[in-house]
C-alpha atoms as a PDB file:
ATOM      1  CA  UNK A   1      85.737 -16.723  67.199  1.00  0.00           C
ATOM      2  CA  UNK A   2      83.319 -13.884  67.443  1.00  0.00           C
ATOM      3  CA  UNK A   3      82.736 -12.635  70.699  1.00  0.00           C
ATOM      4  CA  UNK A   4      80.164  -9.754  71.679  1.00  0.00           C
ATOM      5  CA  UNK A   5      79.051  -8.810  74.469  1.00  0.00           C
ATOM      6  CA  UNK A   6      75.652  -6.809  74.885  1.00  0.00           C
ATOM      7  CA  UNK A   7      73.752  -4.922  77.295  1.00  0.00           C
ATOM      8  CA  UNK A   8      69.992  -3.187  77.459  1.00  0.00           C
ATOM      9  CA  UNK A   9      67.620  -1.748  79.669  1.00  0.00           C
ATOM     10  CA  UNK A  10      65.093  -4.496  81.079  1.00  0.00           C
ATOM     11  CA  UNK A  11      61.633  -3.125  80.965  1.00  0.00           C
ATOM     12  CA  UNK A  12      60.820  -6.486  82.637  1.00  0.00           C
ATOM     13  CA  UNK A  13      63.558  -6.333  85.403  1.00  0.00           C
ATOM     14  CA  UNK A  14      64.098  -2.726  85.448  1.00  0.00           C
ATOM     15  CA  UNK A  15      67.783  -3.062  85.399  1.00  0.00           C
ATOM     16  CA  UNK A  16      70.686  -3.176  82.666  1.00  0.00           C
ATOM     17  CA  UNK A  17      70.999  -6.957  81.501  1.00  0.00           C
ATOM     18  CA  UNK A  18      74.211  -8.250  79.561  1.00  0.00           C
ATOM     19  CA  UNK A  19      74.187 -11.027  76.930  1.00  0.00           C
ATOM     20  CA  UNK A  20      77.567 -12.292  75.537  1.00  0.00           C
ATOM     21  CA  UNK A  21      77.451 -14.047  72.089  1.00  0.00           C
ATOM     22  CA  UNK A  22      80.250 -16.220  70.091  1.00  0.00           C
ATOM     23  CA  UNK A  23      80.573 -17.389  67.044  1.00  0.00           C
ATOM     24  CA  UNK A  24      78.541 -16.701  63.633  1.00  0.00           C
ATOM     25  CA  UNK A  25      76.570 -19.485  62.206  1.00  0.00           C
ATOM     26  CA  UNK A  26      74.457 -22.360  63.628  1.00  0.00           C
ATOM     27  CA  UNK A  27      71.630 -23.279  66.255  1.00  0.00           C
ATOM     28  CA  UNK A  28      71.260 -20.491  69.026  1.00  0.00           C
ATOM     29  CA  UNK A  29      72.894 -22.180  72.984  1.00  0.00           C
ATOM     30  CA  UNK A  30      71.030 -20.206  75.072  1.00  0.00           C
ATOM     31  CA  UNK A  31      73.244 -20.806  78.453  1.00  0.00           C
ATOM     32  CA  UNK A  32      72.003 -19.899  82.206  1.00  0.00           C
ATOM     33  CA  UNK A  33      74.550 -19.521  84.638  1.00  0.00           C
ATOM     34  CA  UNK A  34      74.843 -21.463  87.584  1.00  0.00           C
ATOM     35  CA  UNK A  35      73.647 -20.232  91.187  1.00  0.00           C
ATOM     36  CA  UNK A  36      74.882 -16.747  91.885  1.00  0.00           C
ATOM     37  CA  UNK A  37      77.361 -16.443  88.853  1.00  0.00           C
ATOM     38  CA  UNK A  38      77.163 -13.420  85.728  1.00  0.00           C
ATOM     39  CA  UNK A  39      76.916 -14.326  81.788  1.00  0.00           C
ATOM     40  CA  UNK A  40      80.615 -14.484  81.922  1.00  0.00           C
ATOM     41  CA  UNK A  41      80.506 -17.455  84.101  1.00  0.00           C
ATOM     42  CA  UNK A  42      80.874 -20.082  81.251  1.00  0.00           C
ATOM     43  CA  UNK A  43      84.085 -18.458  79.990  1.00  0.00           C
ATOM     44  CA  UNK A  44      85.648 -17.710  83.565  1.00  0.00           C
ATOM     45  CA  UNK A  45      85.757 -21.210  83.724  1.00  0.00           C
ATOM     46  CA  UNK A  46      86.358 -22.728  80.228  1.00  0.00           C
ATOM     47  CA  UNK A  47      83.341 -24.194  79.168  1.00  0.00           C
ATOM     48  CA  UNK A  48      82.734 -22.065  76.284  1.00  0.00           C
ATOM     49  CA  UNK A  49      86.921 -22.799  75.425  1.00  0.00           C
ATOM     50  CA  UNK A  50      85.527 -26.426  75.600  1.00  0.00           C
ATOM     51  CA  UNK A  51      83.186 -25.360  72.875  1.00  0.00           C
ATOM     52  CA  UNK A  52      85.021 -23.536  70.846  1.00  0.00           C
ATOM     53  CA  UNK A  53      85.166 -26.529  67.963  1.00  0.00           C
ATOM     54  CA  UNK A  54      81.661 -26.634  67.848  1.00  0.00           C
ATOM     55  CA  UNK A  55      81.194 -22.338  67.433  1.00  0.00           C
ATOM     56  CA  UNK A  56      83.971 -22.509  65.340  1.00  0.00           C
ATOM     57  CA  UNK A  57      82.806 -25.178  62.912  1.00  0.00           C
ATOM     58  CA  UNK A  58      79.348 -23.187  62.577  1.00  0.00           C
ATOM     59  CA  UNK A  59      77.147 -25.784  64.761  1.00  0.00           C
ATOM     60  CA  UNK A  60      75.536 -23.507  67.030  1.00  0.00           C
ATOM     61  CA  UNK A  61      75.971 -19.857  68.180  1.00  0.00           C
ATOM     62  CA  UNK A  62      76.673 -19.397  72.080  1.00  0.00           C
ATOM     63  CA  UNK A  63      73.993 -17.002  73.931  1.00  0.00           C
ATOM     64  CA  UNK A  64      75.126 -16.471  77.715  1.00  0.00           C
ATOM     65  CA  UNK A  65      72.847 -14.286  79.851  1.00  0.00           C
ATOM     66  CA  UNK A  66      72.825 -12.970  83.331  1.00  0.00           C
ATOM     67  CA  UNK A  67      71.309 -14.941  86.142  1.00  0.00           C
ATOM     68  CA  UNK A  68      69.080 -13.042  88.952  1.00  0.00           C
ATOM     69  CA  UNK A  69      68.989 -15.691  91.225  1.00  0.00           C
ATOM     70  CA  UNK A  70      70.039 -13.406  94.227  1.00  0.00           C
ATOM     71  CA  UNK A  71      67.641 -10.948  93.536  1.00  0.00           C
ATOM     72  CA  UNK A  72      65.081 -14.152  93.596  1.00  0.00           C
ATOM     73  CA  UNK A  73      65.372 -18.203  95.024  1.00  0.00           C
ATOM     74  CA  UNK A  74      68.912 -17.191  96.321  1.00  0.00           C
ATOM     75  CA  UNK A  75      67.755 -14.261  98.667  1.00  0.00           C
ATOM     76  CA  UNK A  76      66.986 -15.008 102.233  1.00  0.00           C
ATOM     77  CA  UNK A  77      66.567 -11.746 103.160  1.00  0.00           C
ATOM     78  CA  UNK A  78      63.125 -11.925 101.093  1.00  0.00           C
ATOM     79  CA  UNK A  79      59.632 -13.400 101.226  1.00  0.00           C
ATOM     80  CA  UNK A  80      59.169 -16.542  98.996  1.00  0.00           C
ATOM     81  CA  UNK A  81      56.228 -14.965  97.437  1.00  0.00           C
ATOM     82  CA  UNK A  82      58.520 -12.089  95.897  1.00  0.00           C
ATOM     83  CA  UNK A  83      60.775 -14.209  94.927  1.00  0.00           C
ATOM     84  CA  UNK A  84      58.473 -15.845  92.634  1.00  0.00           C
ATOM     85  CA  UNK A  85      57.282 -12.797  91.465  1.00  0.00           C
ATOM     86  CA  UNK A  86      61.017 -11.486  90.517  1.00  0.00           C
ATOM     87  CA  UNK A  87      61.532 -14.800  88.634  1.00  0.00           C
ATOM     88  CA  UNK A  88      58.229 -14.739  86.667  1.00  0.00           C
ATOM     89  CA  UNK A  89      59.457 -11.096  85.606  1.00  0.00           C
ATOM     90  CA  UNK A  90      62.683 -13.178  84.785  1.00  0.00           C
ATOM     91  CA  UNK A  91      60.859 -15.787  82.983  1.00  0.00           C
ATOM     92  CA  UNK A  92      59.254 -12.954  80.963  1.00  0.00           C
ATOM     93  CA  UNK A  93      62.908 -11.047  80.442  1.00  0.00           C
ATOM     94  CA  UNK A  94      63.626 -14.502  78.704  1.00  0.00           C
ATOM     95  CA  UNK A  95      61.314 -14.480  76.345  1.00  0.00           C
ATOM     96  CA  UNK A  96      60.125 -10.912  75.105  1.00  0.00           C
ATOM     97  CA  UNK A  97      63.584  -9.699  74.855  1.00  0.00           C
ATOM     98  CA  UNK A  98      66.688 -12.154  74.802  1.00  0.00           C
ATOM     99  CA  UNK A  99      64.803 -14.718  72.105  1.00  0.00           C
ATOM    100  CA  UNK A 100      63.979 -11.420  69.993  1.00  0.00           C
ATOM    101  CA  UNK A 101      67.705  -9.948  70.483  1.00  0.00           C
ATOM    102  CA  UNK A 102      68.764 -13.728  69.120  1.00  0.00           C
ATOM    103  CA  UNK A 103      66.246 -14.029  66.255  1.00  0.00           C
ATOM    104  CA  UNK A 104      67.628 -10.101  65.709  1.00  0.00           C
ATOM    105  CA  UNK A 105      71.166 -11.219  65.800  1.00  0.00           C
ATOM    106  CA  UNK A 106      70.913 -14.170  63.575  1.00  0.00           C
ATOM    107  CA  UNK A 107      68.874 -12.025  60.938  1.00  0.00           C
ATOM    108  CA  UNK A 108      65.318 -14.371  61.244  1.00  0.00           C
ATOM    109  CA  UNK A 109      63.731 -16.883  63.523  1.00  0.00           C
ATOM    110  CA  UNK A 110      66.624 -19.853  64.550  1.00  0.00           C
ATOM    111  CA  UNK A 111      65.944 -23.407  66.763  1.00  0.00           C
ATOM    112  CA  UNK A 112      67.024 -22.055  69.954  1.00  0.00           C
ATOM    113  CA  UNK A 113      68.272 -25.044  72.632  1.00  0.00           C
ATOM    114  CA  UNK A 114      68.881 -24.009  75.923  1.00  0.00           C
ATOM    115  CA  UNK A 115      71.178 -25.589  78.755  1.00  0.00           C
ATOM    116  CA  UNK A 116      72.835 -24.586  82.357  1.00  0.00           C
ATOM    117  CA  UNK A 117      74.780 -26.368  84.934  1.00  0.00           C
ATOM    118  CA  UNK A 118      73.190 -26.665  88.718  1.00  0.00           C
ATOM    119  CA  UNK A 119      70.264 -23.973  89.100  1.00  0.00           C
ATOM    120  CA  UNK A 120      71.012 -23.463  85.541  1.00  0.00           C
ATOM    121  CA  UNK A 121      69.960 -26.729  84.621  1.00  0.00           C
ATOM    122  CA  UNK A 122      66.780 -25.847  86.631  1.00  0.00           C
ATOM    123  CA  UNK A 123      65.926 -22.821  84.358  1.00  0.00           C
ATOM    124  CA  UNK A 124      67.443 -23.997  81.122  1.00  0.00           C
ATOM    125  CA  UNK A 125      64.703 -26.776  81.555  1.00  0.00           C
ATOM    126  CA  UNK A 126      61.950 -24.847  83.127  1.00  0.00           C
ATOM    127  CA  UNK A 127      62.616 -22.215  79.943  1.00  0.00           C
ATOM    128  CA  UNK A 128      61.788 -24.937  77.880  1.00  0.00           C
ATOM    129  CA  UNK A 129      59.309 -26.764  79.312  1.00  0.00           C
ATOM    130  CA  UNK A 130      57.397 -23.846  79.959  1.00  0.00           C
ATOM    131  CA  UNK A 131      57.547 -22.421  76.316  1.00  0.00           C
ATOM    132  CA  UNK A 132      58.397 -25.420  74.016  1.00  0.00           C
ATOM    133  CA  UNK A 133      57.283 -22.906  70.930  1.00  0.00           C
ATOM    134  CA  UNK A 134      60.245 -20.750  71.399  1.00  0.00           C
ATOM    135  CA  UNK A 135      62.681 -23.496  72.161  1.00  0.00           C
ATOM    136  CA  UNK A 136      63.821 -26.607  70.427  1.00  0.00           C
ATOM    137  CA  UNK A 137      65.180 -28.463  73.395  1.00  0.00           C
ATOM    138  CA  UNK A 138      67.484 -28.158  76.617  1.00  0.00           C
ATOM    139  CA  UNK A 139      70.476 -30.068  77.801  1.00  0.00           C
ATOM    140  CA  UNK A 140      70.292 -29.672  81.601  1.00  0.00           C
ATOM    141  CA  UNK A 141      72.796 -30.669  83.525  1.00  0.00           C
ATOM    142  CA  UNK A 142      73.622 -31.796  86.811  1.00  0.00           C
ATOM    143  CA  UNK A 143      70.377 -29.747  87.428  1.00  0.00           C
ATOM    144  CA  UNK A 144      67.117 -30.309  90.717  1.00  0.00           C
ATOM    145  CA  UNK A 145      63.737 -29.893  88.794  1.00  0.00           C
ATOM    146  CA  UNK A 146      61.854 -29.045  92.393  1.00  0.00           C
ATOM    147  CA  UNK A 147      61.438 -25.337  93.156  1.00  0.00           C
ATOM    148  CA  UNK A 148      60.130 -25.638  96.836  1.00  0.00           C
ATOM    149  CA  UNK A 149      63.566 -26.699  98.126  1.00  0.00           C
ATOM    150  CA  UNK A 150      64.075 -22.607  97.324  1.00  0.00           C
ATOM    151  CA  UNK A 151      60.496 -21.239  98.042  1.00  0.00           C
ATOM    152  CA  UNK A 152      61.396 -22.446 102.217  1.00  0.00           C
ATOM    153  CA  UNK A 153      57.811 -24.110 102.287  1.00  0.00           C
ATOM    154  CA  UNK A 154      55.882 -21.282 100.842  1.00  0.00           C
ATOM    155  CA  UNK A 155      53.966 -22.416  97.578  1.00  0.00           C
ATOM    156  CA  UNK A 156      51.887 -20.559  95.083  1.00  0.00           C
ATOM    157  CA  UNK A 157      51.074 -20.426  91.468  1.00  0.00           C
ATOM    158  CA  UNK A 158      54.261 -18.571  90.356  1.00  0.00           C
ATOM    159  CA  UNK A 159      56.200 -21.402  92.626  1.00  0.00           C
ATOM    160  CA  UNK A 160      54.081 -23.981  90.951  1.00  0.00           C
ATOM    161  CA  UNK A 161      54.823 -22.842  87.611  1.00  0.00           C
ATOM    162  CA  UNK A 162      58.212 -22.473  88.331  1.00  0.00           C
ATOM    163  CA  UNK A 163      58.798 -26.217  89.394  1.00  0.00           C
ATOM    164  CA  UNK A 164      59.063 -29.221  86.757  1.00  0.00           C
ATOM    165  CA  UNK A 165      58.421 -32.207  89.260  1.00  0.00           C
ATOM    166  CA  UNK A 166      55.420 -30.439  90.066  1.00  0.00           C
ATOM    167  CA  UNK A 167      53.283 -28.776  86.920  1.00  0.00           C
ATOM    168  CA  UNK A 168      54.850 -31.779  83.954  1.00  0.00           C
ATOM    169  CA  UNK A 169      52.801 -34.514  85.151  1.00  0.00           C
ATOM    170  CA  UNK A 170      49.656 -32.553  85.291  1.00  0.00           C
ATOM    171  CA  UNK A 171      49.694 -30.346  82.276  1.00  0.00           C
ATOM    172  CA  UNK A 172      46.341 -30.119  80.637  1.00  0.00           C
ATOM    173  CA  UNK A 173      47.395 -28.007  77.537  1.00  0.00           C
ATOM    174  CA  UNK A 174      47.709 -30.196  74.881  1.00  0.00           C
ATOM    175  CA  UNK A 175      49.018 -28.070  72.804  1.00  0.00           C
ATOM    176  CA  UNK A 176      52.120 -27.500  74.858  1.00  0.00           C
ATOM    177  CA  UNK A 177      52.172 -31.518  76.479  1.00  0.00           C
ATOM    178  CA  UNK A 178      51.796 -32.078  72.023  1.00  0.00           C
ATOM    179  CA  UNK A 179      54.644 -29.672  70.771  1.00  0.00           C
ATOM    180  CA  UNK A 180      56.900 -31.679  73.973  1.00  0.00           C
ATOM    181  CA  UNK A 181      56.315 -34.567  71.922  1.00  0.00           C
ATOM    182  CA  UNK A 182      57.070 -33.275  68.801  1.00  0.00           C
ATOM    183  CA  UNK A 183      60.851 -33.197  67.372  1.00  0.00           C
ATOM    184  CA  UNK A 184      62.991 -31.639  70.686  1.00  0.00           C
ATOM    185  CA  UNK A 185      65.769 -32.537  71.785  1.00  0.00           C
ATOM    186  CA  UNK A 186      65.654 -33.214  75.657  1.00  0.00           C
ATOM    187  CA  UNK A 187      69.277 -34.226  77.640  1.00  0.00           C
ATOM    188  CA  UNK A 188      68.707 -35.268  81.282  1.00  0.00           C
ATOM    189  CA  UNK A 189      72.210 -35.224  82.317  1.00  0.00           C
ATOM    190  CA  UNK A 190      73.807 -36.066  85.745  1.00  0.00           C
ATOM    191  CA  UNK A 191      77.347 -37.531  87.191  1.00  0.00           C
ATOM    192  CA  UNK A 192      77.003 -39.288  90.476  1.00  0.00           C
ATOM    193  CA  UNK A 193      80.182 -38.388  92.035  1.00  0.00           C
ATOM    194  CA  UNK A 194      80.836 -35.818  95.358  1.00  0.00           C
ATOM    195  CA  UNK A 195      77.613 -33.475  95.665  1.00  0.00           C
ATOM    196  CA  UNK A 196      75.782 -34.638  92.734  1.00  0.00           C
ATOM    197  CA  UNK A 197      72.154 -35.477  93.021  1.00  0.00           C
ATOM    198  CA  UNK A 198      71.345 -38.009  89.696  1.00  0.00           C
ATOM    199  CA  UNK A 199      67.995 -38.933  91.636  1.00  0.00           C
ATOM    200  CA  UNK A 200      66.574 -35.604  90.714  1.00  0.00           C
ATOM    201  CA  UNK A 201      67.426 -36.634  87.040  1.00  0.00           C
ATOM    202  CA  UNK A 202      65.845 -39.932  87.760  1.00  0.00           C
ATOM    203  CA  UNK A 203      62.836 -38.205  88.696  1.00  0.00           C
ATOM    204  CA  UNK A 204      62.453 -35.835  86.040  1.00  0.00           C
ATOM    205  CA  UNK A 205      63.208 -38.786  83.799  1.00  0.00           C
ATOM    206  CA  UNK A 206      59.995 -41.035  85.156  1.00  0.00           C
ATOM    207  CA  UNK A 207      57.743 -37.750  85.022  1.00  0.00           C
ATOM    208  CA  UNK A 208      58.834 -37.656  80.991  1.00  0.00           C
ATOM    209  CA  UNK A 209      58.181 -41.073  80.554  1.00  0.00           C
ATOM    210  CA  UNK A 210      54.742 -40.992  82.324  1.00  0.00           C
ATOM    211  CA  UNK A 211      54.217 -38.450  79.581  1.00  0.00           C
ATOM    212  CA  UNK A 212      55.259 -39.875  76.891  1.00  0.00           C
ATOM    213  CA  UNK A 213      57.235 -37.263  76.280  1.00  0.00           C
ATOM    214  CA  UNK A 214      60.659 -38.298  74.087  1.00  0.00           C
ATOM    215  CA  UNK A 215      64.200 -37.507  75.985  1.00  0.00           C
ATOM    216  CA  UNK A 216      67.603 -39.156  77.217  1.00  0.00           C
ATOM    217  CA  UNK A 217      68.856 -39.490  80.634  1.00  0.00           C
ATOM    218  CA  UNK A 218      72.313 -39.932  80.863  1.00  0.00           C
ATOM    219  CA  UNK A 219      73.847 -41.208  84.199  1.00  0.00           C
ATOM    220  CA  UNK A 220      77.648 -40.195  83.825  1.00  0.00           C
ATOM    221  CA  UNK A 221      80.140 -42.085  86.851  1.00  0.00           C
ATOM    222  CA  UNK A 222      80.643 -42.105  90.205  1.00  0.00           C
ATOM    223  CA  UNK A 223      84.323 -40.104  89.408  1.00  0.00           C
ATOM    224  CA  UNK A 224      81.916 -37.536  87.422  1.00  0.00           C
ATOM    225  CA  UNK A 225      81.291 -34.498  90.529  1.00  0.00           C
ATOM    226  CA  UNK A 226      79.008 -31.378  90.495  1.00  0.00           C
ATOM    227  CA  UNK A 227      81.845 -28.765  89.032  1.00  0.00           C
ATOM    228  CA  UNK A 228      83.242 -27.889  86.205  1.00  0.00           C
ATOM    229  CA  UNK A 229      85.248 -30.938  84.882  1.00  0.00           C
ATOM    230  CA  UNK A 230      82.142 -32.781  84.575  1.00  0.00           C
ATOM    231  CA  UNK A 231      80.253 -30.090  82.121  1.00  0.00           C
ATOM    232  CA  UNK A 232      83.390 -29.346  80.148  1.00  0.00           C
ATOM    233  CA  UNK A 233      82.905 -32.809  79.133  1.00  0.00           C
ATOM    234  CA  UNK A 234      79.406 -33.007  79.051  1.00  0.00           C
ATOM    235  CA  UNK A 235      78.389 -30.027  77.615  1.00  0.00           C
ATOM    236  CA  UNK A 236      80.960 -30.738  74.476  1.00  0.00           C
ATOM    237  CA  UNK A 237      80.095 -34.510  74.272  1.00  0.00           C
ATOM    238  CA  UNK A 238      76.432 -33.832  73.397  1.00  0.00           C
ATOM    239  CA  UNK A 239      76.865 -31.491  71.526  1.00  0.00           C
ATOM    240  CA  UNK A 240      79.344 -33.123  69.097  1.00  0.00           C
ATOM    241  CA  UNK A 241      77.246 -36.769  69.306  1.00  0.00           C
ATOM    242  CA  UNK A 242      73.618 -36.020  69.949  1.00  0.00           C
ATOM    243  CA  UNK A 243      73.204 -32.515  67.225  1.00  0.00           C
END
């Protein structure tokens, strides 16, 4: 399996960002780490091993990236305005220079899906939401779609933005709310076991319906808990049954 790993200047972050890719051939898996973890994250702890038949057979390509949530929602030590700020430059890392580097990689434009486990499921799905004419779908997992339990009751436009519960029922730009209802491919995913929160699924779900905007929610057991068994067989179920 190929693996590369890659690093560049951010203009947007001002700092040296790593991306590691595997494999050769198929859809691009953008994947956002969880909480305060690196782009190595997924491999640390097997996920991308759990993966490996689905690089290996040529279904999708594996894109891991850097998180900055403690320069951002996972710093105390700043104000909840510049936190938004630092994620909005985030947001923008995202999409002028890690979906060029994959169209780059994969020689031309590819249907990009993004996913993430925890906060990642909150930015894999934000990514998405946010720009649903770079990206082809998400599979968030496990994931809280509401910013201001981070922003510690401060609320703006960039925290607005930022939060799914909050800016999905009332988007007004039909050309975005229209391309969410085109052909994506939206997973809602959540176990229910020790520290898992499947109502903030639930309520992402209802906001999508309200929309009628086209997704699954899958409930997984009450033995399924928020760590890393439960996404190494997640993350490999859906993408062997639903792509």
């Amino acid at each position: 399996m190929r693996r590369e790993i890659h690093k560049w200047w951010s203009p947007n972050l001002n700092k040296d960002m790593e991306v590691v890719v595997y494999g050769h051939y198929g859809f691009a898996l953008l994947m956002f780490p969880t909480a305060a973890a690196d782009y190595l994250e997924y491999e640390r702890f097997h996920l991308i091993e759990a993966i490996r038949p689905m690089i290996e057979g040529g279904k999708c390509k594996a894109y891991s990236i850097n998180s900055i949530n403690m320069e951002s929602w996972l710093n105390d030590h700043m104000h909840p305005r510049d936190k938004a700020l630092r994620h909005q430059q985030y947001n923008e890392y995202i999409t002028q220079e890690v979906v060029p580097f994959i169209h780059t990689d994969c020689q031309g434009r590819v249907s990009i899906m993004t996913t993430g486990a925890s906060l990642g499921a909150l930015h894999c799905a934000n990514t998405f939401f946010r720009r649903p004419d770079l990206f082809d779908g998400t599979i968030a997992m496990s994931g809280s779609y509401d910013i201001k339990s981070y922003s510690k009751g401060y609320y703006d436009d960039n925290c607005y933005f930022n939060s799914p519960v909050d800016y999905l029922p009332n988007w007004h730009d039909d050309n975005i709310v229209g391309q969410l209802r085109t052909d994506k491919k939206i997973i809602i995913a959540s176990g229910q076991g020790s520290y898992e929160d499947p109502g903030a699924s639930v309520q992402l779900s209802e906001i999508l319906h309200q929309r009628d905007i086209p997704h699954q929610l899958d409930l997984w057991g009450h033995d399924m808990g928020h760590d890393w068994p439960t996404w190494r067989q997640m993350l490999p179920y859906f993408l062997d049954s639903r792509f």
